[in-house]
Protein backbone atom coordinates (compact mmCIF):
# COMPACT_ATOMS: atom_id res chain seq x y z
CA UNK A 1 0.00 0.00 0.00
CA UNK A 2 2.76 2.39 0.95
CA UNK A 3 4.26 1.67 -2.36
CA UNK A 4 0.91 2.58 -4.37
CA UNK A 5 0.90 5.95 -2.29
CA UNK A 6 4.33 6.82 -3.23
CA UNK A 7 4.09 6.23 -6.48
CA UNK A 8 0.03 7.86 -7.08
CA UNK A 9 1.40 11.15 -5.21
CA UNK A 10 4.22 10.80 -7.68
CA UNK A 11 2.47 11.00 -10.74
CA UNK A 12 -0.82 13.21 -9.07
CA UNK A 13 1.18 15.80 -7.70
CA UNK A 14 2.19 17.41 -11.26
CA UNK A 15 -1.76 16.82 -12.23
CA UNK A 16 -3.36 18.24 -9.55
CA UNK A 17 -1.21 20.51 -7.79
CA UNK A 18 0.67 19.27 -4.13
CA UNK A 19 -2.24 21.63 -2.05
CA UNK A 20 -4.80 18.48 -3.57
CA UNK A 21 -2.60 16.03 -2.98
CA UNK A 22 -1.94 16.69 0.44
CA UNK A 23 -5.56 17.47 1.39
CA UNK A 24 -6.76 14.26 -0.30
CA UNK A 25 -3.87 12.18 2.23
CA UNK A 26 -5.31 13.88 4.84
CA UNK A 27 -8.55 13.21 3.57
CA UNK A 28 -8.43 10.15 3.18
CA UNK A 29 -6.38 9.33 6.53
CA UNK A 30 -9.41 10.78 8.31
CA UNK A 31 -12.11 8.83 6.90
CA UNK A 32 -9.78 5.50 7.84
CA UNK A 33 -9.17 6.39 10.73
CA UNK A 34 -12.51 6.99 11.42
CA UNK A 35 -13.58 3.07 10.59
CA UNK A 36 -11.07 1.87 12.37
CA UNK A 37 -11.83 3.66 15.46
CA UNK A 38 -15.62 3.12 15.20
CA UNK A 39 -14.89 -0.86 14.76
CA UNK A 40 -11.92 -1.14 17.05
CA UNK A 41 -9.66 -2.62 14.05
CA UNK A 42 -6.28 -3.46 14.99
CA UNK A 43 -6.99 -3.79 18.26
CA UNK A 44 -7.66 -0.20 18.85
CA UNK A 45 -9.60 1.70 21.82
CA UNK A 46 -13.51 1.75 19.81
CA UNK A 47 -14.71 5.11 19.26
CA UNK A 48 -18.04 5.36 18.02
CA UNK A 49 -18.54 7.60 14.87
CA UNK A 50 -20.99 10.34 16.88
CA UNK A 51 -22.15 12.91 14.70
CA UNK A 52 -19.19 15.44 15.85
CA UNK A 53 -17.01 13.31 14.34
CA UNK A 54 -18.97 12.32 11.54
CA UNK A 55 -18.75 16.48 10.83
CA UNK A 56 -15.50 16.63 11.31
CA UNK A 57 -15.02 14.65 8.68
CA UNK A 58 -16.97 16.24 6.50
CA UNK A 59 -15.85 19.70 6.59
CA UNK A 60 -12.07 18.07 6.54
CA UNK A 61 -13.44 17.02 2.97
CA UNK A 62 -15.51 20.08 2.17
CA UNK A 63 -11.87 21.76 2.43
CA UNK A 64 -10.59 19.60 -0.03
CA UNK A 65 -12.95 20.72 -2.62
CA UNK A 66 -12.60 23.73 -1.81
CA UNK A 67 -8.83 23.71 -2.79
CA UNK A 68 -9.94 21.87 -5.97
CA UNK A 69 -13.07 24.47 -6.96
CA UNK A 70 -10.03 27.19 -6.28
CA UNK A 71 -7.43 25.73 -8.84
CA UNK A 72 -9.85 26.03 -11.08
């Protein structure tokens, strides 16, 4: 997986701009981390997903596009 990362971020980067890049990592590190705290995965303390977080989320991604509408 880390090897698929490496190399997407190496060819998305001169695409989309490292501001997109970064923000969909973080993105997307969110919304796993989410499931895995809401399931416990990996052995991990469960969190539930409560709406806070759910909305934290969100707006996390609501940034990204924002970045994205702005390139435009």
């Amino acid at each position: 997986m880390g090897t698929l990362y490496v190399w997407s971020t190496i060819f998305a980067t001169p695409q989309i701009g490292a501001a997109l890049t970064l923000g969909l990592t973080i993105a997307g590190q969110m919304v796993a981390a989410l499931f895995l705290d809401n399931y416990g995965a990996i052995g991990l303390t469960k969190y539930p997903a409560s709406p806070e977080r759910i909305a934290g989320v969100v707006m996390v991604i609501l940034g990204v596009s924002l970045v994205a509408y702005a390139k435009r």
